[in-house]
Protein backbone atom coordinates (compact mmCIF):
# COMPACT_ATOMS: atom_id res chain seq x y z
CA UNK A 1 0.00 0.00 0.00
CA UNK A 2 3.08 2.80 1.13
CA UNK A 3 4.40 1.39 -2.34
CA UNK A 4 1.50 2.34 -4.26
CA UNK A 5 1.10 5.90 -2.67
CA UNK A 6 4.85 6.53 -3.40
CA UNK A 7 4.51 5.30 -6.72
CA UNK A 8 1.56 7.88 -7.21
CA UNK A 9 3.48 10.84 -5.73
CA UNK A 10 6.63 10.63 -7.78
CA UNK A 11 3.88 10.41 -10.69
CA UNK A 12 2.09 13.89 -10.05
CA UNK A 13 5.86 15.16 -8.80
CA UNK A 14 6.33 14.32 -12.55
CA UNK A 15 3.59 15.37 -13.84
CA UNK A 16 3.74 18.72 -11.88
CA UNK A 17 7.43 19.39 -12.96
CA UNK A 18 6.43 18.79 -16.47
CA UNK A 19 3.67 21.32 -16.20
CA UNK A 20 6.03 24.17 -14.77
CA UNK A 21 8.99 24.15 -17.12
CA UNK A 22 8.39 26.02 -20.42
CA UNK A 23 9.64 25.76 -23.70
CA UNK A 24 11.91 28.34 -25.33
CA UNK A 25 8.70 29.15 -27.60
CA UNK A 26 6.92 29.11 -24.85
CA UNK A 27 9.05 31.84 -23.15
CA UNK A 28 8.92 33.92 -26.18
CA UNK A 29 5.35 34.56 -26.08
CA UNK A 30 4.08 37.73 -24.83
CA UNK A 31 5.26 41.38 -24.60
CA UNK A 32 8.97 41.93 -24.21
CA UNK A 33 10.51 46.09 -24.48
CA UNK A 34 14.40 46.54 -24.81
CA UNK A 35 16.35 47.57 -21.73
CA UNK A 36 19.75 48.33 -21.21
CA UNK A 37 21.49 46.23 -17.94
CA UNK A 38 22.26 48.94 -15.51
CA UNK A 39 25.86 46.89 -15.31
CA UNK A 40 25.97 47.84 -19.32
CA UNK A 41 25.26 51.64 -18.90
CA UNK A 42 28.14 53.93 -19.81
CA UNK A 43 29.49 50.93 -21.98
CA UNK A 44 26.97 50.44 -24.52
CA UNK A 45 24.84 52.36 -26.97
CA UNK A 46 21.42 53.30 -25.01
CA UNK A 47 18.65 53.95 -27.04
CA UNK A 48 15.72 56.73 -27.00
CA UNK A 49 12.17 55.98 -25.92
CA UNK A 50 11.90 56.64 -30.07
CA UNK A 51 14.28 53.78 -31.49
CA UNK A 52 13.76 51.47 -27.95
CA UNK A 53 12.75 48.16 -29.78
CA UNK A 54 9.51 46.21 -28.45
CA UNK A 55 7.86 43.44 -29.76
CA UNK A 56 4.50 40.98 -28.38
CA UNK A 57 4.73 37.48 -29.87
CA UNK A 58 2.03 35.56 -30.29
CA UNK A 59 1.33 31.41 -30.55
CA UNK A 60 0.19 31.93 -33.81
CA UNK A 61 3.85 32.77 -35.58
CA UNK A 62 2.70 36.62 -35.92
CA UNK A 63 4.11 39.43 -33.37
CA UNK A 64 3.85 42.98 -33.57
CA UNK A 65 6.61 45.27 -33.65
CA UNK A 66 5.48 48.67 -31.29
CA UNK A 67 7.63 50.78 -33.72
CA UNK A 68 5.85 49.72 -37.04
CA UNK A 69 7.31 49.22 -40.38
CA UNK A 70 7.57 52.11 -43.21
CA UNK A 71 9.02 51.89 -46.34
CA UNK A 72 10.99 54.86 -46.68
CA UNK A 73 12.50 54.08 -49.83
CA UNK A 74 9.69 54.28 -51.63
CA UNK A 75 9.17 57.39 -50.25
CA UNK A 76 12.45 59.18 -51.07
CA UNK A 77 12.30 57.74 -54.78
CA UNK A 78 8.80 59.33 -55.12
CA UNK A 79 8.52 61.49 -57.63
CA UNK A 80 5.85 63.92 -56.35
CA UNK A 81 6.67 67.06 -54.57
CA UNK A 82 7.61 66.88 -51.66
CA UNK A 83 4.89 68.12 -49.85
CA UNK A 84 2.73 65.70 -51.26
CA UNK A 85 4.45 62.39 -50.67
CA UNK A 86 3.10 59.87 -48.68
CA UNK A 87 5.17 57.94 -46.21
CA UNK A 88 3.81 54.60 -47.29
CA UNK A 89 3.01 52.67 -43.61
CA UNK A 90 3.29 48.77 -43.55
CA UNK A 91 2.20 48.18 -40.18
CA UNK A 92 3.08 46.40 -36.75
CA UNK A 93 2.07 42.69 -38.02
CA UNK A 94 4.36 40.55 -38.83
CA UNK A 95 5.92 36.95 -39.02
CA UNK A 96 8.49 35.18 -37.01
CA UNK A 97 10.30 32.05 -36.67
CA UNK A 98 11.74 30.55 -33.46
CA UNK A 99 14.62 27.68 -34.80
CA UNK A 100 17.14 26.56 -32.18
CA UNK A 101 18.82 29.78 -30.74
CA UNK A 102 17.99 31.99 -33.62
CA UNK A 103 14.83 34.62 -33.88
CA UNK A 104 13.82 35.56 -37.43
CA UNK A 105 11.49 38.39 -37.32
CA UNK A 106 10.36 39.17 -41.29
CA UNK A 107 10.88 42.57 -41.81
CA UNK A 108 8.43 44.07 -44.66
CA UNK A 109 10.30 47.26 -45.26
CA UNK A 110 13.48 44.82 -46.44
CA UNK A 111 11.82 42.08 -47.52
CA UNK A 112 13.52 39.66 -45.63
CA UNK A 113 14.24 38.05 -42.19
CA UNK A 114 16.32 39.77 -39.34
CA UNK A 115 18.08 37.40 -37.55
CA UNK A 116 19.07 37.14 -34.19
CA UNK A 117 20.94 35.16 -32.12
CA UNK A 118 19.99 34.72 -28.17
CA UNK A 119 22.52 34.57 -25.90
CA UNK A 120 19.63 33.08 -23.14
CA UNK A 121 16.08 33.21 -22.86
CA UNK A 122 14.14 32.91 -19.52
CA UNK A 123 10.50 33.54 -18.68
CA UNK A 124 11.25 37.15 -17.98
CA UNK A 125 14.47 38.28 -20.10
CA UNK A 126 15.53 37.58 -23.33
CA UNK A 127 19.61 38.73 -24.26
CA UNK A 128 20.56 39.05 -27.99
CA UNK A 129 24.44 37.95 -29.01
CA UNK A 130 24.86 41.02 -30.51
CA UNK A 131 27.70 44.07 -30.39
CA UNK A 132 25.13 46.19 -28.86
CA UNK A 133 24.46 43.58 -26.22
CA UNK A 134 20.62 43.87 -27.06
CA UNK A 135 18.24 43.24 -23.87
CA UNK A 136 14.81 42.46 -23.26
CA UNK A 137 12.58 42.37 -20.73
CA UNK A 138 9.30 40.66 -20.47
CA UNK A 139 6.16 43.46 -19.98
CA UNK A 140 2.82 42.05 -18.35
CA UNK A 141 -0.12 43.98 -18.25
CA UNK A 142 -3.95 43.69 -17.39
CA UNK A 143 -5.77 41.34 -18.57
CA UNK A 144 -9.31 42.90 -18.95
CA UNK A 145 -9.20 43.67 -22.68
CA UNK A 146 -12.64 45.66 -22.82
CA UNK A 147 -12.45 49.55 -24.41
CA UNK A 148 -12.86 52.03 -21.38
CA UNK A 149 -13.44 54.95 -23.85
CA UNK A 150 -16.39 55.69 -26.69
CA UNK A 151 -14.77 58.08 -28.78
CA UNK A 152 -10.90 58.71 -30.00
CA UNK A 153 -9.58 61.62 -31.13
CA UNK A 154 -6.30 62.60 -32.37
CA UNK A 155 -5.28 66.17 -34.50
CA UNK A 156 -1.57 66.46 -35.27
CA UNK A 157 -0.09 69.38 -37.08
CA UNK A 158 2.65 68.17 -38.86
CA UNK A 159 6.26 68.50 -39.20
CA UNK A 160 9.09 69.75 -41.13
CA UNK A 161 9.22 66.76 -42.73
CA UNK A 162 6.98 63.83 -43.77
CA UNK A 163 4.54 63.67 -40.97
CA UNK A 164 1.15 63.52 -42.12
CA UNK A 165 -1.27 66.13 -40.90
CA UNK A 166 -4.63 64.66 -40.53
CA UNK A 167 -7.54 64.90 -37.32
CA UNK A 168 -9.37 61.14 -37.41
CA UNK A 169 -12.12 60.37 -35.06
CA UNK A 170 -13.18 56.95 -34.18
CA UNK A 171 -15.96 55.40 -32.43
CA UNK A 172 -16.96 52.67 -30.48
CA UNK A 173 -19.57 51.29 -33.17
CA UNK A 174 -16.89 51.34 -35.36
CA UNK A 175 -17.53 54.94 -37.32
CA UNK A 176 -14.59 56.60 -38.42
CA UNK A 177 -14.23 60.09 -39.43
CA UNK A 178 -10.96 61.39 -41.36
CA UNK A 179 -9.47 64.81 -42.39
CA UNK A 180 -6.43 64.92 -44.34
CA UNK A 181 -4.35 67.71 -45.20
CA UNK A 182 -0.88 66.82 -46.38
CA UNK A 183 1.52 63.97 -46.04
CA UNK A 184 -1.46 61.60 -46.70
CA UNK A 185 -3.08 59.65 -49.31
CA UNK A 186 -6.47 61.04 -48.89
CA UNK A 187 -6.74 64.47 -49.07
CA UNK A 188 -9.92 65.92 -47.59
CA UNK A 189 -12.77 64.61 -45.41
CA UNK A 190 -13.72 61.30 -45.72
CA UNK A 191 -15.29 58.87 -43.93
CA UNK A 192 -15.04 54.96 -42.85
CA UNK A 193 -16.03 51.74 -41.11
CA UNK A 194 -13.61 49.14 -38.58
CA UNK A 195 -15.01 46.07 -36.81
CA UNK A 196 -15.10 45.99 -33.17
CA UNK A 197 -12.39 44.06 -32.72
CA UNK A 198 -9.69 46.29 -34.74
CA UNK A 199 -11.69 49.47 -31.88
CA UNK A 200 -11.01 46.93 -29.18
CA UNK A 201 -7.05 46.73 -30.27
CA UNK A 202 -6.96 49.83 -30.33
CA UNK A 203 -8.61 50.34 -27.17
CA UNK A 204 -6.38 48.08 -25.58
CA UNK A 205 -3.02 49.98 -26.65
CA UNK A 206 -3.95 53.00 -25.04
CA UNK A 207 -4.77 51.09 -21.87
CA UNK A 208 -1.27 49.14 -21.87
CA UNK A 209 0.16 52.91 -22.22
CA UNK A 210 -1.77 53.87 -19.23
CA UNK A 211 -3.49 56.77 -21.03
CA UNK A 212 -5.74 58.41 -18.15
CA UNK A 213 -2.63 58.59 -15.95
CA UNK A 214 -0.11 60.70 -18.03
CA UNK A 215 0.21 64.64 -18.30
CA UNK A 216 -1.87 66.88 -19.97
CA UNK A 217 1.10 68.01 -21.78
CA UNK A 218 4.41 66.71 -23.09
CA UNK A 219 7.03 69.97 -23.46
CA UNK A 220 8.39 70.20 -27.28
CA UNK A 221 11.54 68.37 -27.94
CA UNK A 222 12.58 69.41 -31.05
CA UNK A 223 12.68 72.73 -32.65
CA UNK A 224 10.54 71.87 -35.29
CA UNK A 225 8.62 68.71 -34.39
CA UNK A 226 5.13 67.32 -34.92
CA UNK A 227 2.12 68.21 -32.45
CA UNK A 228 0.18 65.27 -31.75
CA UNK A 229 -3.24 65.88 -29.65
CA UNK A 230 -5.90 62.74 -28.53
CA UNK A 231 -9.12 63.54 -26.69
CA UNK A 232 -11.13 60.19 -25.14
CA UNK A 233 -14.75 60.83 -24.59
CA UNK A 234 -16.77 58.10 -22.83
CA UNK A 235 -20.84 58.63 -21.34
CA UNK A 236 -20.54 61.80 -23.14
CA UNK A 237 -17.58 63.37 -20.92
CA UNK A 238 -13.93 64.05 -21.54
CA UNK A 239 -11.78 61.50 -19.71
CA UNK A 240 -8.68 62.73 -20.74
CA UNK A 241 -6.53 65.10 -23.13
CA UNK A 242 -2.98 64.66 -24.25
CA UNK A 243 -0.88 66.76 -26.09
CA UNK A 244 2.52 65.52 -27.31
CA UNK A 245 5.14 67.67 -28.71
CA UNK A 246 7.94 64.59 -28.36
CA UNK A 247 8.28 63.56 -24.84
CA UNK A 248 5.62 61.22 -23.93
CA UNK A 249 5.86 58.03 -22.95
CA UNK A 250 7.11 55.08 -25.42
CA UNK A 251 4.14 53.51 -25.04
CA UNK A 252 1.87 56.02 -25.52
CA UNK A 253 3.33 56.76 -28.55
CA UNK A 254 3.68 52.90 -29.97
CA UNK A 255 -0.42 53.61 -29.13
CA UNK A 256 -1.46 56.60 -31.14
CA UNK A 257 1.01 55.84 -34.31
CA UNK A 258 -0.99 53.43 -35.89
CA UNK A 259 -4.16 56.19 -35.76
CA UNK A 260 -1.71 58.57 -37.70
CA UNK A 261 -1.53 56.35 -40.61
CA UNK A 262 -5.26 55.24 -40.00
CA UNK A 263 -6.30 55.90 -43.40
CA UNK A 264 -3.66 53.94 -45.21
CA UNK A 265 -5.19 51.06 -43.40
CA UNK A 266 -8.80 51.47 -43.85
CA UNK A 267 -11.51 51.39 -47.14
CA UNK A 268 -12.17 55.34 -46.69
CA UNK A 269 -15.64 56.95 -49.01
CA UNK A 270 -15.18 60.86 -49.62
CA UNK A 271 -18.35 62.76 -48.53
CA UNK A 272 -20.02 64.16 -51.57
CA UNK A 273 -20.16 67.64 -50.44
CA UNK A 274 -18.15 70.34 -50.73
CA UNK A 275 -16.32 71.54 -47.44
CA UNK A 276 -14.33 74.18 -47.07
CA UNK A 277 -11.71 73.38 -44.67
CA UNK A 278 -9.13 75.86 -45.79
CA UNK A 279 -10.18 78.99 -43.98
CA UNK A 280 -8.43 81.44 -41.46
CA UNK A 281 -9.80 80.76 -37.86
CA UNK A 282 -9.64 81.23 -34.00
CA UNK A 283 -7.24 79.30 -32.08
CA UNK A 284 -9.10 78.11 -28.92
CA UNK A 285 -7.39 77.69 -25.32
CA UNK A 286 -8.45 74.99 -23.22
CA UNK A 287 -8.73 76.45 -19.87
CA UNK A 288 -8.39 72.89 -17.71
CA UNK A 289 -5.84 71.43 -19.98
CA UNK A 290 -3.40 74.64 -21.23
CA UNK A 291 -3.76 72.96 -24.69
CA UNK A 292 -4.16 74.52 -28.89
CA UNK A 293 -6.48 72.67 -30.78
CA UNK A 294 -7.50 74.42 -33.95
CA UNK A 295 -11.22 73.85 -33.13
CA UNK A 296 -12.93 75.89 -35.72
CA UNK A 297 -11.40 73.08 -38.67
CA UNK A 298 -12.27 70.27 -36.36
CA UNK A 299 -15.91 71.14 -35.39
CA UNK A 300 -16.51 71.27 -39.53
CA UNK A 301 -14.70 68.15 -39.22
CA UNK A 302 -16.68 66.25 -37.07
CA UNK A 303 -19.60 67.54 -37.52
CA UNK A 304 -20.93 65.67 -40.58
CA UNK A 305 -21.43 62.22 -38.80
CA UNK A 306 -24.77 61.93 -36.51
CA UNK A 307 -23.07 60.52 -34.19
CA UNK A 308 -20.45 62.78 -33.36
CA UNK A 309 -22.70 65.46 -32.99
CA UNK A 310 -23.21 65.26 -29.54
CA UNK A 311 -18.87 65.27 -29.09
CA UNK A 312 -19.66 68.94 -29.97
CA UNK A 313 -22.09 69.50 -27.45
CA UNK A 314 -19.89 68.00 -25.11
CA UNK A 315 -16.74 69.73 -26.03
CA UNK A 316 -19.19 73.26 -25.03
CA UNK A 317 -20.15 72.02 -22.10
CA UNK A 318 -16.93 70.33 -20.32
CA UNK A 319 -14.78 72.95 -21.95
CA UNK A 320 -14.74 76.68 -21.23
CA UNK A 321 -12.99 77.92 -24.75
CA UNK A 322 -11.17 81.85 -24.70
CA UNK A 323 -10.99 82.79 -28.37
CA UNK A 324 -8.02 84.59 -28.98
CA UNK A 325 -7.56 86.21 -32.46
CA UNK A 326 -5.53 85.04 -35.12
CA UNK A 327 -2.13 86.65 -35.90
């Protein structure tokens, strides 16, 4: 009888044991942003919250690179003007290949695999053989996945260079509402439809970059760099503003990128009538938030969906606006 009970306990021991230890794919899945070893600092090449590499890998052999993929030689051997070329965006999806010790990641802007060699992999750090002595460390967050906004909006202003400067608004049924005024493919206001699930991804990237806890204002870091502004409305009230002249969090910004190059992504319909966007207008001060959003062009904007017409009423009511004239 003591046999068989012994018997039975190195069994589930087993058993247990088996359960617990992972396999290097396994280990890979997940969310994983670069780091540099504070042992490494001073030696090594540390990189800015814009070129910090960060990639989620997923059981299905896709992952998603946080930086996203452009193909910038197709847009420097465009033969348009130069204010009218379109960075061409290719994403965050894309393929990759666990074999042995090596990554492969397929990178769309080459056309072809980057490879990488790790040095050791554990359920919480992954170390590239590399010069740069490339680290990574695993990043786990909440696991609720529902959207705790109704309404997106982001307005940027450009660049001197090829930012695109577009206002999109989305909602949670899916309607999309776009503006585009150079550096994109559609030029003018259009308008478009998304499933649920591609507002619930999206949902879920500003919630990983912990939206309703940062600033109300990132200083400008550049002299001439891109303004980026996102409102989030839910029950018909503001939960949050941000405005971004550089600064803000990775995160944040691996959140609102895609939503810059929205409308490369999406089926967009222009609206029939005529608009005129191009007009001189009020800048309007945001009295709680110390933020510029040109609000004249954006009320015209938004105003031709039913559904965002209540975002205007709201924007009156939760905002007290000082006009100030144009100069």
């Amino acid at each position: 009888m003591i046999r068989n009970l012994l018997v039975i306990l190195v069994v589930l021991l087993s058993v247990s044991c088996e359960k617990k230890s992972q396999t290097p794919q396994e280990m890979l899945l997940g969310n994983w942003v670069q780091v540099v070893p504070k042992h490494l600092k001073g030696e090594i090449y540390i990189p800015t919250d814009e070129d910090t590499l960060a990639y989620e890998f997923k059981s299905n052999g896709m992952c998603d690179f946080k930086l996203a993929y452009f193909d910038h030689e197709a847009y420097m051997n465009d033969t348009v003007k130069t204010w009218n070329r379109v960075v061409p965006y290719l994403g965050t999806a894309t393929k990759y290949k666990l074999e042995h010790k090596i990554l492969k990641i397929y990178n769309p802007s080459k056309k072809k695999w980057d490879q990488y060699k790790i040095k050791k992999l554990t359920s919480d750090s992954l170390f590239i053989d590399d010069t740069l002595k490339t680290a990574f460390v695993k990043k786990r967050y909440p696991d609720d996945e529902s959207p705790d906004f109704d309404t997106v909006i982001l307005s940027t202003g450009g660049c001197f260079g090829p930012c695109p400067g577009n206002d999109i608004v989305i909602d949670r049924g899916g309607n999309v509402l776009f503006d585009g005024y150079y550096h994109v493919k559609n030029k003018g206001l259009y308008k478009g439809k998304i499933s649920n699930e591609a507002f619930n991804k999206l949902s879920l990237r500003f919630r990983q970059a912990d939206y309703s806890n940062l600033k109300s204002e990132y200083p400008l870091k550049y002299p001439h760099g891109s303004s980026t502004f996102l409102t989030f409305v839910k029950n018909g009230k503001i939960l949050k503003t941000v405005k971004d002249d550089g600064t803000a969090p990775k995160e944040f910004v691996w959140a609102y990128r895609p939503l810059q190059y929205f409308e490369q992504q999406i089926e967009l319909k222009r609206f029939k009538q005529k608009v005129y966007l191009e007009m001189k207008h009020p800048r309007v001060s945001f009295h709680d938030l110390s933020l510029y959003l040109e609000v004249i062009r954006l009320s015209i904007f938004i105003t031709y969906l039913k559904w965002v017409e209540k975002l205007m009423k709201i924007l009156k009511k939760n905002m007290r606006c000082i006009t100030t004239t144009n100069s």
